[in-house]
Protein backbone atom coordinates (compact mmCIF):
# COMPACT_ATOMS: atom_id res chain seq x y z
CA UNK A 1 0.00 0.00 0.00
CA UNK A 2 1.20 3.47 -0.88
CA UNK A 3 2.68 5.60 2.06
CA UNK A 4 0.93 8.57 0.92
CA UNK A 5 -1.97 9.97 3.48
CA UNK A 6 -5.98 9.43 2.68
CA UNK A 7 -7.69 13.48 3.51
CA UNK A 8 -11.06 14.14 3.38
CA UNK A 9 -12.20 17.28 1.93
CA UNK A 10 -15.08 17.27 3.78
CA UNK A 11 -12.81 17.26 7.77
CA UNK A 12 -10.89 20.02 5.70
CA UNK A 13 -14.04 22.11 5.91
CA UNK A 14 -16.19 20.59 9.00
CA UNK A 15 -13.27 19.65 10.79
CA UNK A 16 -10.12 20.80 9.99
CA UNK A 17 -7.78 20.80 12.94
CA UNK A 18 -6.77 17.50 12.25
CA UNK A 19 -7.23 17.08 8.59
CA UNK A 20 -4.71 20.31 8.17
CA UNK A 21 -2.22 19.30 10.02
CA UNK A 22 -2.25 16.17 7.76
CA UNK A 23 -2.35 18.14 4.39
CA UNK A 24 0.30 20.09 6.08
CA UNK A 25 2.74 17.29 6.32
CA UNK A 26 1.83 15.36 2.74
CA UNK A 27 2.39 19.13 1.27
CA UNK A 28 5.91 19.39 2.83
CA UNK A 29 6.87 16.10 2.86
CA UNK A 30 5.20 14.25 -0.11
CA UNK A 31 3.84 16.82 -1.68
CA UNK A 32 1.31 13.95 -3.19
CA UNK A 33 -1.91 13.02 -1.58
CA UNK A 34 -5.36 11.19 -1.51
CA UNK A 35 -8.51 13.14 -1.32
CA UNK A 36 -11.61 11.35 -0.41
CA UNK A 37 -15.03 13.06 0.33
CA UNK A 38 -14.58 15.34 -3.25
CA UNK A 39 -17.99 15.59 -4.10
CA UNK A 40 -16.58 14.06 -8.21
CA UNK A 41 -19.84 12.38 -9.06
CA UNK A 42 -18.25 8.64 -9.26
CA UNK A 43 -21.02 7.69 -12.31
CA UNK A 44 -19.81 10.77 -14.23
CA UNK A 45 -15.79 9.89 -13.60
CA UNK A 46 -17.20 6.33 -14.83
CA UNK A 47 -18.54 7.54 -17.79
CA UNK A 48 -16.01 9.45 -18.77
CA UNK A 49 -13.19 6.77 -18.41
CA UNK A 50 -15.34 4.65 -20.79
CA UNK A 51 -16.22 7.11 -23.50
CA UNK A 52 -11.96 7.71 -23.35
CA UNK A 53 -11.29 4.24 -24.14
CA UNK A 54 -13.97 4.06 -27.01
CA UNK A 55 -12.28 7.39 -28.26
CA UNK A 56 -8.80 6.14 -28.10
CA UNK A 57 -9.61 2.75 -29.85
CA UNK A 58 -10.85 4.70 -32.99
CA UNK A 59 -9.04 4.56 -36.12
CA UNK A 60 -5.76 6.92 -36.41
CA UNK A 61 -6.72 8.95 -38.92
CA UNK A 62 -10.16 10.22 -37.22
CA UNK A 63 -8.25 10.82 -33.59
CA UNK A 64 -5.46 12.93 -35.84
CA UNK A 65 -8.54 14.99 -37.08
CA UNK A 66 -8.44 16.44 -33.96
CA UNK A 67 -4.24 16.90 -33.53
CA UNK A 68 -2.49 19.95 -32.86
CA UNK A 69 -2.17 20.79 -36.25
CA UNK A 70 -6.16 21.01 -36.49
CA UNK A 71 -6.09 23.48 -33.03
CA UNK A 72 -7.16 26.80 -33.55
CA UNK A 73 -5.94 28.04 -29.98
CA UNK A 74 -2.53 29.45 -29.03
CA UNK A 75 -0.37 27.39 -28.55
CA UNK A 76 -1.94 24.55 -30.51
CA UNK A 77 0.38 22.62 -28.75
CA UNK A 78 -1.76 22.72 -25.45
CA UNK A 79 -4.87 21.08 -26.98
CA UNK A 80 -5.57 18.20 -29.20
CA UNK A 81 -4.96 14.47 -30.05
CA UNK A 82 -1.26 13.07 -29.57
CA UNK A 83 -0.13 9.77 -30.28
CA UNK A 84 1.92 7.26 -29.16
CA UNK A 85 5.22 8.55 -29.03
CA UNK A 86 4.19 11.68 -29.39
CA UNK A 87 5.33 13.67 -26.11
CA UNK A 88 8.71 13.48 -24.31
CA UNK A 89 8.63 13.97 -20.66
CA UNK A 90 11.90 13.00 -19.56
CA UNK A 91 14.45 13.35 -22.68
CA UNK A 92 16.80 10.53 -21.33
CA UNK A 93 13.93 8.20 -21.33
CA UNK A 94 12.56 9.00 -25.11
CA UNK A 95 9.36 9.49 -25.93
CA UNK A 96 6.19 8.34 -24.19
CA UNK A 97 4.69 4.93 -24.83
CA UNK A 98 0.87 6.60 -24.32
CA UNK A 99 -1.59 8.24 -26.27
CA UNK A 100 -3.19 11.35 -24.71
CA UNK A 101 -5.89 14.41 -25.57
CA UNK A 102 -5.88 17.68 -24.06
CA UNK A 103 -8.02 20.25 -23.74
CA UNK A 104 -9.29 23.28 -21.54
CA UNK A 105 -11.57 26.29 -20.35
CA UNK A 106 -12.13 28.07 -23.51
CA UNK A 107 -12.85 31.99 -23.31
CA UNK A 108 -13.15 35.28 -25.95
CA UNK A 109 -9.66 36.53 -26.52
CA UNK A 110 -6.30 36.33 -27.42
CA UNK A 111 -4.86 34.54 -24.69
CA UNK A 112 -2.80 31.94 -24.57
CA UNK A 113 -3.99 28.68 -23.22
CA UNK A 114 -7.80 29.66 -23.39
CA UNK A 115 -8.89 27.93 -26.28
CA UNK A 116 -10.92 27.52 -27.70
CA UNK A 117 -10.51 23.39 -28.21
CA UNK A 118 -10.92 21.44 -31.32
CA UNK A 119 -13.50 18.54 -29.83
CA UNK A 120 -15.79 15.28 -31.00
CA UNK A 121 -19.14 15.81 -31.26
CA UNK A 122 -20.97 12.03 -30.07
CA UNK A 123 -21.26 11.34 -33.40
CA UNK A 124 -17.51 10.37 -33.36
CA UNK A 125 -16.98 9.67 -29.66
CA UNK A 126 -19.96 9.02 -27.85
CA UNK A 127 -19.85 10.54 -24.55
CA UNK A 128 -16.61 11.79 -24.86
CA UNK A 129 -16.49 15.36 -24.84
CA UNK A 130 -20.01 15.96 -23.14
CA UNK A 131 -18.69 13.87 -20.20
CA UNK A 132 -15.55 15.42 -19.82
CA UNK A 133 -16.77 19.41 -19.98
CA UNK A 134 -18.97 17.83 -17.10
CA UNK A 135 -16.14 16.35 -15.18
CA UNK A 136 -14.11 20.07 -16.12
CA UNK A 137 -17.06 21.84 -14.23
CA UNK A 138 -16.79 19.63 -11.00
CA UNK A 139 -13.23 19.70 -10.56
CA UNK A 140 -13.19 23.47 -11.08
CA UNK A 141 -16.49 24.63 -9.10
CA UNK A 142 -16.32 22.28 -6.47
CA UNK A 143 -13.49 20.61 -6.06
CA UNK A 144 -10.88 23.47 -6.37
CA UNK A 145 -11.86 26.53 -4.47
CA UNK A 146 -12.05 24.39 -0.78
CA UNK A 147 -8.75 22.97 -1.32
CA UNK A 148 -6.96 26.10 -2.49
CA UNK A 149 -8.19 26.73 0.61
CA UNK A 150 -7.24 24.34 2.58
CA UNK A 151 -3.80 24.13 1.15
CA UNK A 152 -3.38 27.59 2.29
CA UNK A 153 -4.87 27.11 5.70
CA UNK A 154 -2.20 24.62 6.28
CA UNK A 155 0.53 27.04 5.77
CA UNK A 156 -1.24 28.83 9.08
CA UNK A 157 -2.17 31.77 6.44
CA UNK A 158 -5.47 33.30 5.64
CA UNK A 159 -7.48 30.75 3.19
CA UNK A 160 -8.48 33.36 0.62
CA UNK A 161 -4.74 34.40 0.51
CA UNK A 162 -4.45 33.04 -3.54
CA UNK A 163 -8.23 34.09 -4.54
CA UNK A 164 -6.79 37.45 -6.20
CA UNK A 165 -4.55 34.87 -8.08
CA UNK A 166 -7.97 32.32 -9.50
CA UNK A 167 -10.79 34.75 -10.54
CA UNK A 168 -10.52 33.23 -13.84
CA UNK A 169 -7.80 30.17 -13.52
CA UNK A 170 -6.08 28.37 -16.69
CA UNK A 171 -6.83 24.79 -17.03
CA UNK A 172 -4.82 22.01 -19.00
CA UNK A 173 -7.33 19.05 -18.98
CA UNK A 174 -5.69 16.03 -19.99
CA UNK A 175 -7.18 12.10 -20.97
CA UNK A 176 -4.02 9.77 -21.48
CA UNK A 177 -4.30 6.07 -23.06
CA UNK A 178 -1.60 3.99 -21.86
CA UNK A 179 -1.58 0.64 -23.71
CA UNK A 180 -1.73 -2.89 -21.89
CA UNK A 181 1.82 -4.43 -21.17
CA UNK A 182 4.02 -1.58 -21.85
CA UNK A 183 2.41 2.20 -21.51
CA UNK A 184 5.04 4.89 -19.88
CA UNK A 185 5.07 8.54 -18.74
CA UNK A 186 8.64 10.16 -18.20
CA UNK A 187 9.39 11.12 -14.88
CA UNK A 188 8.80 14.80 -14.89
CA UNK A 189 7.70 17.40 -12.52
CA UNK A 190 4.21 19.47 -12.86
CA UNK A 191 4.58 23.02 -13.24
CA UNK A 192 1.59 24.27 -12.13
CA UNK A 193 0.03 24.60 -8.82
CA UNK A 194 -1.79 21.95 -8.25
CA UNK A 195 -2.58 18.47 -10.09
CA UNK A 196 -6.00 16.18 -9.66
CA UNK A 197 -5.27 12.96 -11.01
CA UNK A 198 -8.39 10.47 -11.45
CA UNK A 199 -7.08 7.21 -12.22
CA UNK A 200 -9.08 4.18 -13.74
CA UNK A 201 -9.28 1.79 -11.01
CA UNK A 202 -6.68 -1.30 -11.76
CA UNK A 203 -5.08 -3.84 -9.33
CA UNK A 204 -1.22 -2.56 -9.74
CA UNK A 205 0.31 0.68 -9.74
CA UNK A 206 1.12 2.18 -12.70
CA UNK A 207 2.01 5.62 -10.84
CA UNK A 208 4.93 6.05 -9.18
CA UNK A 209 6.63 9.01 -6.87
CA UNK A 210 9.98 9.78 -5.66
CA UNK A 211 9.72 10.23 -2.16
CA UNK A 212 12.10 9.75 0.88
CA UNK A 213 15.12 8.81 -1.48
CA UNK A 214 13.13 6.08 -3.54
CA UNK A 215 10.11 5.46 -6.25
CA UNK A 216 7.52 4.62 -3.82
CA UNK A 217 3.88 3.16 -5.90
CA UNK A 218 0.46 5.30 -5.91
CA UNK A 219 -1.80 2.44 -5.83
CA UNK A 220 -5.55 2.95 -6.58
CA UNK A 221 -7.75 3.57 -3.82
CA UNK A 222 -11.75 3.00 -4.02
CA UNK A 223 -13.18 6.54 -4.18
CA UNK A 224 -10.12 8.71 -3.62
CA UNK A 225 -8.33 11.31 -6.19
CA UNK A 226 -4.80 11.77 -6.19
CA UNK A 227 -3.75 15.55 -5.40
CA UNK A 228 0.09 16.75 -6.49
CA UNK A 229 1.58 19.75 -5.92
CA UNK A 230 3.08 21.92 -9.10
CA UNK A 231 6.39 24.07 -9.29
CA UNK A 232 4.63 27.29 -9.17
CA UNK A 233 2.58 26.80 -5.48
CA UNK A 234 6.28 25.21 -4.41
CA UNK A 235 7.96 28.62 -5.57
CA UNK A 236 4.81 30.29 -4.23
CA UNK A 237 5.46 29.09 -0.77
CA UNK A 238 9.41 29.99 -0.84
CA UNK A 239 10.35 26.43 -1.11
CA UNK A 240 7.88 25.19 1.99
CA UNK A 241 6.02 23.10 -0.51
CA UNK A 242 7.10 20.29 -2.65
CA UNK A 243 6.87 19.40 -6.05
CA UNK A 244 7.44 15.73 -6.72
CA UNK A 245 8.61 13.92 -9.18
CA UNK A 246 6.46 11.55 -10.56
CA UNK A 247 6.00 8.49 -13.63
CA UNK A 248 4.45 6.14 -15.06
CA UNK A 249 4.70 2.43 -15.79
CA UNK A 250 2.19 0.30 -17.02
CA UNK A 251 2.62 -3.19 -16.99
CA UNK A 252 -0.94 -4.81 -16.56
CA UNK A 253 -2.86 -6.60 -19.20
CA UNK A 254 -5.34 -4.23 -19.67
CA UNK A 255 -4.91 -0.66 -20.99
CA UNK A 256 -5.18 2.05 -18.71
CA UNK A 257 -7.13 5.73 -18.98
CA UNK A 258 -6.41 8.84 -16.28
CA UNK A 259 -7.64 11.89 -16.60
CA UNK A 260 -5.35 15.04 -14.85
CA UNK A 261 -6.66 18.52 -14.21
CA UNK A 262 -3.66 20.72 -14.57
CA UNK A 263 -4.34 23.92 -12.38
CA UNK A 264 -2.79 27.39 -12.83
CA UNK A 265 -3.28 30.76 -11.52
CA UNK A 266 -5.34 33.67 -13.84
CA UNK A 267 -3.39 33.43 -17.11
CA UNK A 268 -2.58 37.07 -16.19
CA UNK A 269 -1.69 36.46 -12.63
CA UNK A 270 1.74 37.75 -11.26
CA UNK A 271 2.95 36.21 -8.27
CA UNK A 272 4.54 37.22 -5.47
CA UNK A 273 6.22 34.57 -3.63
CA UNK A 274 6.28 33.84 0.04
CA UNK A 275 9.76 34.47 0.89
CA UNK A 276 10.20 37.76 -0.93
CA UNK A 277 11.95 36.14 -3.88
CA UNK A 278 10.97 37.11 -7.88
CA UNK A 279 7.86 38.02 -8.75
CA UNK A 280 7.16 35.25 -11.89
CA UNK A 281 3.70 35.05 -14.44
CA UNK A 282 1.42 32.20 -15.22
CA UNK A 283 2.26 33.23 -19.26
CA UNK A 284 5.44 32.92 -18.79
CA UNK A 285 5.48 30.06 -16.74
CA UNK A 286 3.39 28.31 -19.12
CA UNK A 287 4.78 29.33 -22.81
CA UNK A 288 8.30 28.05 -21.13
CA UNK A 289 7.11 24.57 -20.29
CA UNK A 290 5.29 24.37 -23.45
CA UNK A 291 8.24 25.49 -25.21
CA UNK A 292 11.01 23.00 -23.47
CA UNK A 293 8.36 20.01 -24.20
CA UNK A 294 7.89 20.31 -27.41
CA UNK A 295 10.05 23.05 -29.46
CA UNK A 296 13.80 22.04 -26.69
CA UNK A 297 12.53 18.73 -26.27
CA UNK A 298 13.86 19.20 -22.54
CA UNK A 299 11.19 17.42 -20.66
CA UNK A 300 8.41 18.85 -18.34
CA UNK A 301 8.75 20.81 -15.28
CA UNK A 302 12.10 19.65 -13.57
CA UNK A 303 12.89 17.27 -15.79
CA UNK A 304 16.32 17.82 -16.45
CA UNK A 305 16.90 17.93 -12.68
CA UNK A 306 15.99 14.41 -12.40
CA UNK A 307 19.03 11.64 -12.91
């Protein structure tokens, strides 16, 4: 069973003495965590895995229909189809044995990273995108704000603290495919704030995190998310806060769908660390990542810190 702690959303906001000073520790210590009590409707997250796996098992040439080249947004790199070796996470480790589709909260304007998103209507991919604009909603109305919250509770610091930072925050939604007996994900760093990782419910581990000098596995538990912490709340906090590095695996017979809710600040937003250091931007935060993935081929986040 994986070390990391189970926390229930719902002690974070009915009874939070204990429950923070458990987030308090995963965040500094882990900085990975299970959240139980999220309000995710379980028959939606069902749904959604499903329609994924129908969608990925279409024919190549209708899931390229929808690849970056076919993205109207800015960068088109940050929505759209990708296939199997497609994305390089970790440059020592080549590219990714998974196929994966991402997406976000498209708004009016020019910005970067707001869309809109090339998606299927049913007639392609039953279910697909309806269920996962759903899913989008929950993780971003109800899920979010309380653990923002929370996470900044357990710092001892007022919980609205980051709200001036999320009137309107940037979302990479992301549905990999990693096929049976041999699917991988570089080990990498997020670089974001914060990460909620649904995974499909399998018997083995396919996620792994380095923690307390070794890869330690993030097995699936029944009705739990998995919450990571991103580069930006770890510079955020003046270092208080981890961001760990993380990978995948997969080894099992079956093929395996998660679906990861990449968080960010306002696109806009310029933050002010806790410990006085440089003030840094979502934008440019972003555009760099995007950049070193897939124009440097460099890896994600803190990749090329990782041996």
């Amino acid at each position: 069973m994986s070390l990391l702690p189970i926390i229930s959303l719902a002690d974070l906001a009915d009874d939070p003495t204990q429950a923070l000073k458990q987030l308090a520790c995963a965040c500094r210590e882990s900085g990975f965590f299970y959240l139980i009590d999220h309000g995710l409707p379980a028959a939606l997250i069902e749904a959604h895995i499903h329609s994924a796996h129908a969608f990925f098992g279409l024919p190549s040439a209708m899931k390229t229909a929808y690849g970056h080249a076919h993205q109207p947004g800015f960068p088109v790199t940050a929505r759209g189809y990708v296939g199997e070796r497609g994305e390089i996470l970790h440059p020592a480790e080549g590219p990714d044995l998974k196929q994966h589709f991402d997406w976000g909260i498209d708004r009016p304007g020019q910005s970067p990273f707001s869309g809109p998103s090339l998606l299927p209507d049913d007639a392609i991919a039953p279910g697909f995108t309806v269920s996962a604009l759903a899913l989008q909603d929950e993780v971003m109305g109800r899920l979010l704000p309380p653990l923002r919250h929370a996470i900044v509770q357990a710092l001892g610091l007022p919980a609205t603290l980051l709200d001036p930072y999320f009137g309107k925050p940037t979302l990479i939604q992301r549905c990999s495919y990693y096929p049976a007996a041999g699917g991988t994900a570089g080990r990498h760093t997020d670089n974001g704030f914060i990460t909620v990782l649904i995974q499909q419910p399998l018997p083995h581990p396919s996620l792994s995190i380095f923690t307390r000098g070794q890869w330690q596995p993030v097995p699936c538990v029944d009705g739990a998310v998995v919450i990571n912490l991103g580069d930006m709340l770890a510079r955020w906090s003046g270092a208080q806060l981890v961001s760990t590095p993380h990978r995948v695996q997969h080894c099992q017979a079956q093929a395996r769908v998660s679906l990861a809710f990449f968080i960010y600040p306002d696109i806009d937003a310029v933050i002010m660390p806790l410990d006085a250091g440089p003030a840094f931007s979502t934008r440019a935060v972003m555009l760099n990542n995007f950049d070193a993935i897939w124009r440097r081929r460099e890896g994600a986040g803190r990749a090329l810190e990782l041996a």
